[in-house]
C-alpha atoms as a PDB file:
ATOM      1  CA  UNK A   1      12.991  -1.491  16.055  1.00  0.00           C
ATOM      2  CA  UNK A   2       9.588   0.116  14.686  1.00  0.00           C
ATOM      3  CA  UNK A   3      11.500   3.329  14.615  1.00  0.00           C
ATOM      4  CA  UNK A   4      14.286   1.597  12.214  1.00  0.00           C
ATOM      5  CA  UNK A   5      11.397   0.162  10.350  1.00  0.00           C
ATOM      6  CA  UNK A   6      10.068   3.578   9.735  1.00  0.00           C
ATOM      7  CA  UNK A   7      13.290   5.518   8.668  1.00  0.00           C
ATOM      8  CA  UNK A   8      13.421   2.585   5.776  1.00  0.00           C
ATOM      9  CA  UNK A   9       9.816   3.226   5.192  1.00  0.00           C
ATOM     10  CA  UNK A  10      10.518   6.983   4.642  1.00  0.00           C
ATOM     11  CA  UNK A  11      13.925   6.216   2.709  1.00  0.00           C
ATOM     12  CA  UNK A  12      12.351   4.183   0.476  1.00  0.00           C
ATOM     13  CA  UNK A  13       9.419   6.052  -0.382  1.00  0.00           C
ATOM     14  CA  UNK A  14      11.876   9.098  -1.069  1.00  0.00           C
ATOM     15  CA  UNK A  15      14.247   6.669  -3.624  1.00  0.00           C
ATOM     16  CA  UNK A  16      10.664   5.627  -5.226  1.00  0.00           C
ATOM     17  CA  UNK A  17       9.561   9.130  -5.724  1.00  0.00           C
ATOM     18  CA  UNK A  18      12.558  10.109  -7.155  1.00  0.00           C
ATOM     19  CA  UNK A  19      13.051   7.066  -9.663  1.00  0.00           C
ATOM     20  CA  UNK A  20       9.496   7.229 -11.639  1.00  0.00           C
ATOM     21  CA  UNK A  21       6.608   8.823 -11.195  1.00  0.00           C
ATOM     22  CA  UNK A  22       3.161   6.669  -9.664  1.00  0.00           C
ATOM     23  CA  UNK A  23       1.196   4.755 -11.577  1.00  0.00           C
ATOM     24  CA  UNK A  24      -2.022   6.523 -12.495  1.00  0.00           C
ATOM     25  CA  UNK A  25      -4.839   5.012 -10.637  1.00  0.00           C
ATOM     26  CA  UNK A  26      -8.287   5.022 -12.501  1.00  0.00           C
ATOM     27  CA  UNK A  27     -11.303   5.245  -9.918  1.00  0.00           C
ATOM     28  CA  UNK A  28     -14.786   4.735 -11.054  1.00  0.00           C
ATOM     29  CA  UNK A  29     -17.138   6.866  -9.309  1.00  0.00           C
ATOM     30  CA  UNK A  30     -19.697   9.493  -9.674  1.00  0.00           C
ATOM     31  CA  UNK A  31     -18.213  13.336 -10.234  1.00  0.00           C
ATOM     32  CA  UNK A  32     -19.416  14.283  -6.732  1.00  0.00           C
ATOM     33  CA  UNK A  33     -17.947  11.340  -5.134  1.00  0.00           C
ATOM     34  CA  UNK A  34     -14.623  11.570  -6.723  1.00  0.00           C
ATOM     35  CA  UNK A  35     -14.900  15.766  -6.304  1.00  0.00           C
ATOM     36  CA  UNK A  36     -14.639  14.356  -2.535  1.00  0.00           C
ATOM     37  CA  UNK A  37     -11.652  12.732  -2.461  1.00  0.00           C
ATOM     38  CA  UNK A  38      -9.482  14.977  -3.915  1.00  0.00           C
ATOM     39  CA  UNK A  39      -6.411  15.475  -1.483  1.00  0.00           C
ATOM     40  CA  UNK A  40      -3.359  13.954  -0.260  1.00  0.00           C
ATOM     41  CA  UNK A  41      -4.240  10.706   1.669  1.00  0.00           C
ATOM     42  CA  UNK A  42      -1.620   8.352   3.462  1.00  0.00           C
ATOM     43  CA  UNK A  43      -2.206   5.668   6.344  1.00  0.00           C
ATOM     44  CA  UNK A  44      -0.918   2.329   6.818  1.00  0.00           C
ATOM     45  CA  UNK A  45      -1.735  -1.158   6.610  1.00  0.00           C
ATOM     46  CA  UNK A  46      -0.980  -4.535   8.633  1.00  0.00           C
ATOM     47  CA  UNK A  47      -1.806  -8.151   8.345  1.00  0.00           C
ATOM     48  CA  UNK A  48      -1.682 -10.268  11.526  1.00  0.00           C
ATOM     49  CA  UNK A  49      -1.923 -13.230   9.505  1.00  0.00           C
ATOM     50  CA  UNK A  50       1.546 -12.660   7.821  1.00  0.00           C
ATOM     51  CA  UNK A  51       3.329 -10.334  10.322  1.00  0.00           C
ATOM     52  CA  UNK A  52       3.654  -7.732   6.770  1.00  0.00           C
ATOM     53  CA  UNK A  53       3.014  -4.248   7.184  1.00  0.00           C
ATOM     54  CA  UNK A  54       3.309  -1.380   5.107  1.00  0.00           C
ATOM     55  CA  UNK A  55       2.101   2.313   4.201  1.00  0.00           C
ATOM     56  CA  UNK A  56      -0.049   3.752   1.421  1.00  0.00           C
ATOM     57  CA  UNK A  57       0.187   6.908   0.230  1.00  0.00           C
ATOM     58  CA  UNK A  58      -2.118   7.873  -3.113  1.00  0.00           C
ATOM     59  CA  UNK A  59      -2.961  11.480  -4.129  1.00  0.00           C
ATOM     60  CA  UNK A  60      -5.784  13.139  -6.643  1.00  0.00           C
ATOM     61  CA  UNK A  61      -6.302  16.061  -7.650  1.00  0.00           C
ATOM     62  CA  UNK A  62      -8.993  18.090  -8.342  1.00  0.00           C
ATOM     63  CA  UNK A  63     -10.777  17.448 -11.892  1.00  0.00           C
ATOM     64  CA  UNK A  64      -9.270  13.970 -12.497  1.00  0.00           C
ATOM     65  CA  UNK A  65     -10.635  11.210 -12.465  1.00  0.00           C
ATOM     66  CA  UNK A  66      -7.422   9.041 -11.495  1.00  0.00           C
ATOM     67  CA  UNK A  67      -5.461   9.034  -8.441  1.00  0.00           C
ATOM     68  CA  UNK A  68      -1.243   8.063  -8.087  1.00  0.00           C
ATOM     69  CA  UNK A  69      -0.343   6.185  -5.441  1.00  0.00           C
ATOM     70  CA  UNK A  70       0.976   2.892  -3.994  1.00  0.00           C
ATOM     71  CA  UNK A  71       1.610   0.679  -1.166  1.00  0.00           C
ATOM     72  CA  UNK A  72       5.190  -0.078   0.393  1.00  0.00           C
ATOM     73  CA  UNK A  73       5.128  -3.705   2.066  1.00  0.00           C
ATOM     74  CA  UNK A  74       7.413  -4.637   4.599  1.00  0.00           C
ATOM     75  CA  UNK A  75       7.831  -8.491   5.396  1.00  0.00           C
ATOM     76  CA  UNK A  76       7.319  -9.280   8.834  1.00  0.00           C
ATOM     77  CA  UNK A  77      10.735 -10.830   8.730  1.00  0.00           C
ATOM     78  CA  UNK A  78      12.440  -7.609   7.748  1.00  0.00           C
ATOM     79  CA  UNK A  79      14.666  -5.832  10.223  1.00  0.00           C
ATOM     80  CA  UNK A  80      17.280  -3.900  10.465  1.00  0.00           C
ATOM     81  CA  UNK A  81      19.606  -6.336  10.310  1.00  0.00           C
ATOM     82  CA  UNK A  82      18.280  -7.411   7.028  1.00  0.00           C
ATOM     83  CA  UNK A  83      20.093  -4.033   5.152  1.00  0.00           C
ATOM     84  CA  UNK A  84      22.755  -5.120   2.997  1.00  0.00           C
ATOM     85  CA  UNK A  85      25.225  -3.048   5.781  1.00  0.00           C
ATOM     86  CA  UNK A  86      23.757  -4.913   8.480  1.00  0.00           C
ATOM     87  CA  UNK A  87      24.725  -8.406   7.093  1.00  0.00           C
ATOM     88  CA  UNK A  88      27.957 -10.195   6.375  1.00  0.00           C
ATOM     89  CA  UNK A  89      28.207 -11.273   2.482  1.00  0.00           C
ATOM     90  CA  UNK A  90      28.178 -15.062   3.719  1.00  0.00           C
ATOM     91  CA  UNK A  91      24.301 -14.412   4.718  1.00  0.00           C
ATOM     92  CA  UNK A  92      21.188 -15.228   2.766  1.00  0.00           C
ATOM     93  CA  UNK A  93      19.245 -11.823   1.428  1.00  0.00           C
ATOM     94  CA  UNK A  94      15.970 -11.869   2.980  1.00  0.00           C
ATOM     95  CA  UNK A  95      13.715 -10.202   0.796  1.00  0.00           C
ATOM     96  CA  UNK A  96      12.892  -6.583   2.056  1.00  0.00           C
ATOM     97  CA  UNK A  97      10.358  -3.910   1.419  1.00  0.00           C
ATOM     98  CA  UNK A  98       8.513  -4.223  -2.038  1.00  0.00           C
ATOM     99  CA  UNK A  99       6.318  -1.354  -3.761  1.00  0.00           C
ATOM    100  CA  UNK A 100       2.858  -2.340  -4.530  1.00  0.00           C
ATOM    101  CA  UNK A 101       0.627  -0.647  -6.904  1.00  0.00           C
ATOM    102  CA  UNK A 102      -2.962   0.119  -6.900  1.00  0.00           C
ATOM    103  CA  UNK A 103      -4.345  -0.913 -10.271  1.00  0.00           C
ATOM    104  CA  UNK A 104      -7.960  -0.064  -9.454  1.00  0.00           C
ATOM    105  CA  UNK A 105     -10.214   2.024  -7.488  1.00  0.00           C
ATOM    106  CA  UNK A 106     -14.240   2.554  -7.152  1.00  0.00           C
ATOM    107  CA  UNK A 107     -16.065   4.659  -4.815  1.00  0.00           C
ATOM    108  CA  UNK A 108     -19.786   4.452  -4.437  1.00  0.00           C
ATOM    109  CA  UNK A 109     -21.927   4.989  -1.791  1.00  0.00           C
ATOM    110  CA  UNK A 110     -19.411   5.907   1.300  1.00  0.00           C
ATOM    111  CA  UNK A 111     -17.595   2.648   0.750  1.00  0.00           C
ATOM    112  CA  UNK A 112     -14.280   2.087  -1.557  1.00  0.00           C
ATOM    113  CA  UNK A 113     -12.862  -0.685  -2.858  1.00  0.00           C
ATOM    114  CA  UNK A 114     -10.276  -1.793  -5.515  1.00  0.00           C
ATOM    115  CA  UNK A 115      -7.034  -4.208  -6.205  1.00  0.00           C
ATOM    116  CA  UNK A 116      -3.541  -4.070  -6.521  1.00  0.00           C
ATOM    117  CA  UNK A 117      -1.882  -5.099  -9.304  1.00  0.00           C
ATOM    118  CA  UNK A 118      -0.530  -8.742  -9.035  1.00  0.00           C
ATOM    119  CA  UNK A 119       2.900  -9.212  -7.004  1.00  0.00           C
ATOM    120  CA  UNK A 120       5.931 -11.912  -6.625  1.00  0.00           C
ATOM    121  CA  UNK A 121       5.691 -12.919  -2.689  1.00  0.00           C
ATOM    122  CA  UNK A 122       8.999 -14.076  -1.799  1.00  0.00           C
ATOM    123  CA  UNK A 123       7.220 -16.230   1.114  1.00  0.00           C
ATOM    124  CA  UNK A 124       5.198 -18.635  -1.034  1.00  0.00           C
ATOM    125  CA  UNK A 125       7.574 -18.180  -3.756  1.00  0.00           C
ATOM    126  CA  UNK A 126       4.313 -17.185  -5.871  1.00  0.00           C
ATOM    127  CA  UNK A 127       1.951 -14.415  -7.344  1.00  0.00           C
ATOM    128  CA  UNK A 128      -0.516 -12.870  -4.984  1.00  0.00           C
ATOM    129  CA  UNK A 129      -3.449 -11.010  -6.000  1.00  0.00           C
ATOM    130  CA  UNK A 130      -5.036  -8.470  -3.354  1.00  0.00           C
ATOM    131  CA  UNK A 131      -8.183  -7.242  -2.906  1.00  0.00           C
ATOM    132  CA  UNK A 132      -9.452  -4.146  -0.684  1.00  0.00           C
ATOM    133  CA  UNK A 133     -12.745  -2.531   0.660  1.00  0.00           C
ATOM    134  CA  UNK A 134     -13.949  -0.519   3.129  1.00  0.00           C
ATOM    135  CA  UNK A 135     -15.675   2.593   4.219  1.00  0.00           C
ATOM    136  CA  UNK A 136     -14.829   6.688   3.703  1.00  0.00           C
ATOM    137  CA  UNK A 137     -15.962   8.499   6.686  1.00  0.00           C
ATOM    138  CA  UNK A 138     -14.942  12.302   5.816  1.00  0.00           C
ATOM    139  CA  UNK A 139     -10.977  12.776   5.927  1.00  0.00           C
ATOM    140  CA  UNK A 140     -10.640   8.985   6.510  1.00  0.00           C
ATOM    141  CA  UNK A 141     -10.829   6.003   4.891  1.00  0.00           C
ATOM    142  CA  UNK A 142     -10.545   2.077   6.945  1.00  0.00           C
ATOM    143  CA  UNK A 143     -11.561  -1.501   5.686  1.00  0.00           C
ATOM    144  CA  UNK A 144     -10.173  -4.765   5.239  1.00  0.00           C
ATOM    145  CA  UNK A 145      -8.287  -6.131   2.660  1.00  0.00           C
ATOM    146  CA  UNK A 146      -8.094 -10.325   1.408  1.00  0.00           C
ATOM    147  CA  UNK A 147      -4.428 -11.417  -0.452  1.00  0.00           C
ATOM    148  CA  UNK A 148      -5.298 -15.278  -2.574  1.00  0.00           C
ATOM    149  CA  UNK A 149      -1.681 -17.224  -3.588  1.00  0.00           C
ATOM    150  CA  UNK A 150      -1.981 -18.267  -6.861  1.00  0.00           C
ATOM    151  CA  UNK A 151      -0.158 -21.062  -5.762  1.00  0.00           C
ATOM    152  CA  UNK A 152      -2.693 -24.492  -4.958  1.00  0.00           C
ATOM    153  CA  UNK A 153      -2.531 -25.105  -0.827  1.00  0.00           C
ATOM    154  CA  UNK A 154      -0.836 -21.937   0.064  1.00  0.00           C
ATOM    155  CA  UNK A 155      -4.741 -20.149   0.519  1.00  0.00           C
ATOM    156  CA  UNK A 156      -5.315 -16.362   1.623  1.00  0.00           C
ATOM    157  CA  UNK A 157      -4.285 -13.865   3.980  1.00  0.00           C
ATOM    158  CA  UNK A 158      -6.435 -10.932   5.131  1.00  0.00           C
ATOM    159  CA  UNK A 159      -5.671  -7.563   7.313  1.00  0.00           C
ATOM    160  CA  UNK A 160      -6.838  -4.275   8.028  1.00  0.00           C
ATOM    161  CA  UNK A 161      -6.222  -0.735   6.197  1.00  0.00           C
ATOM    162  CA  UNK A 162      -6.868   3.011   7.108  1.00  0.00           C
ATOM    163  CA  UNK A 163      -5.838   6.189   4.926  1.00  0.00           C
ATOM    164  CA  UNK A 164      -6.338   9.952   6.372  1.00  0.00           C
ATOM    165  CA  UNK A 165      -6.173  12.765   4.115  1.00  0.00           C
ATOM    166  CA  UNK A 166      -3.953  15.499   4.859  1.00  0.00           C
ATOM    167  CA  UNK A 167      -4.528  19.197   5.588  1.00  0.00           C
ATOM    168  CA  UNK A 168      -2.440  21.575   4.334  1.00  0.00           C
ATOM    169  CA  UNK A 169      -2.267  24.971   5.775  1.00  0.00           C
ATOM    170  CA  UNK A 170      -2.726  27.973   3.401  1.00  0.00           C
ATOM    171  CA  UNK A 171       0.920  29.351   2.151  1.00  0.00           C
END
């Protein structure tokens, strides 16, 4: 099942990529802490709370001051039998894997934080707003992150997040 999960995770992150370029992400730091996060980070995310998880992949390069990148969330309900070949045409669509982007990023003082932009969640039928923080340690970057409904009486949902940033080997 997870490994399912992760070929849809790859195929749609290779459809996305090829459809539109990321959204530029604007971070707010000081030169010296945005000079050390240049690189290709990616990682993953999961909320116990909801069963959704998801990967996040962003990217900045040197001399910019604004990342690309986004999030791909999975529902916890998704499977493989939710694929359109999986499922007869009598069945109800389940909503699948959505991509998130990061509106906003700052940096200060070893510790990170931003928001995505606002999103449709097809389980409370309403707009979610999400927030993130957490610490950098070197090539790696973990924290928590806190999703409010918009929607009266449906509350929040919180999880955890970690991004590494790749190495890549001289060519």
């Amino acid at each position: 099942m997870r490994v399912v999960t992760r070929l849809s995770v790859l195929a749609l992150l290779a459809l996305g990529g090829c459809q539109s370029q990321r959204a530029a992400i604007p971070i707010a730091a000081e030169p010296e802490r945005l000079a050390s996060l240049v690189g290709e980070w990616h990682g993953e995310y999961a909320s116990p709370a909801t069963g959704r998880s998801g990967s996040i992949v962003f990217y900045l390069a040197e001399g910019e001051d604004h990342a690309h990148g986004d999030v791909l969330m999975i529902p916890g309900s998704f499977s493989a039998a939710d694929r359109p070949s999986g499922r007869s045409a009598a069945a109800p669509v389940r909503p699948g894997p959505q991509i998130l982007t990061i509106r906003f990023m700052q940096a200060e003082d070893g510790n990170v934080s931003g928001m995505l932009d606002r999103y449709w969640d097809p389980d409370c039928n309403c707009e979610v707003r999400t927030t993130f923080a957490g610490e950098i340690k070197g090539d790696r970057m973990e924290g928590t992150f806190v999703s409010v409904s918009g929607r009266p009486g449906v509350g929040r949902s919180t999880g955890w997040w970690a991004v590494t940033r790749r190495k890549h080997s001289p060519r």
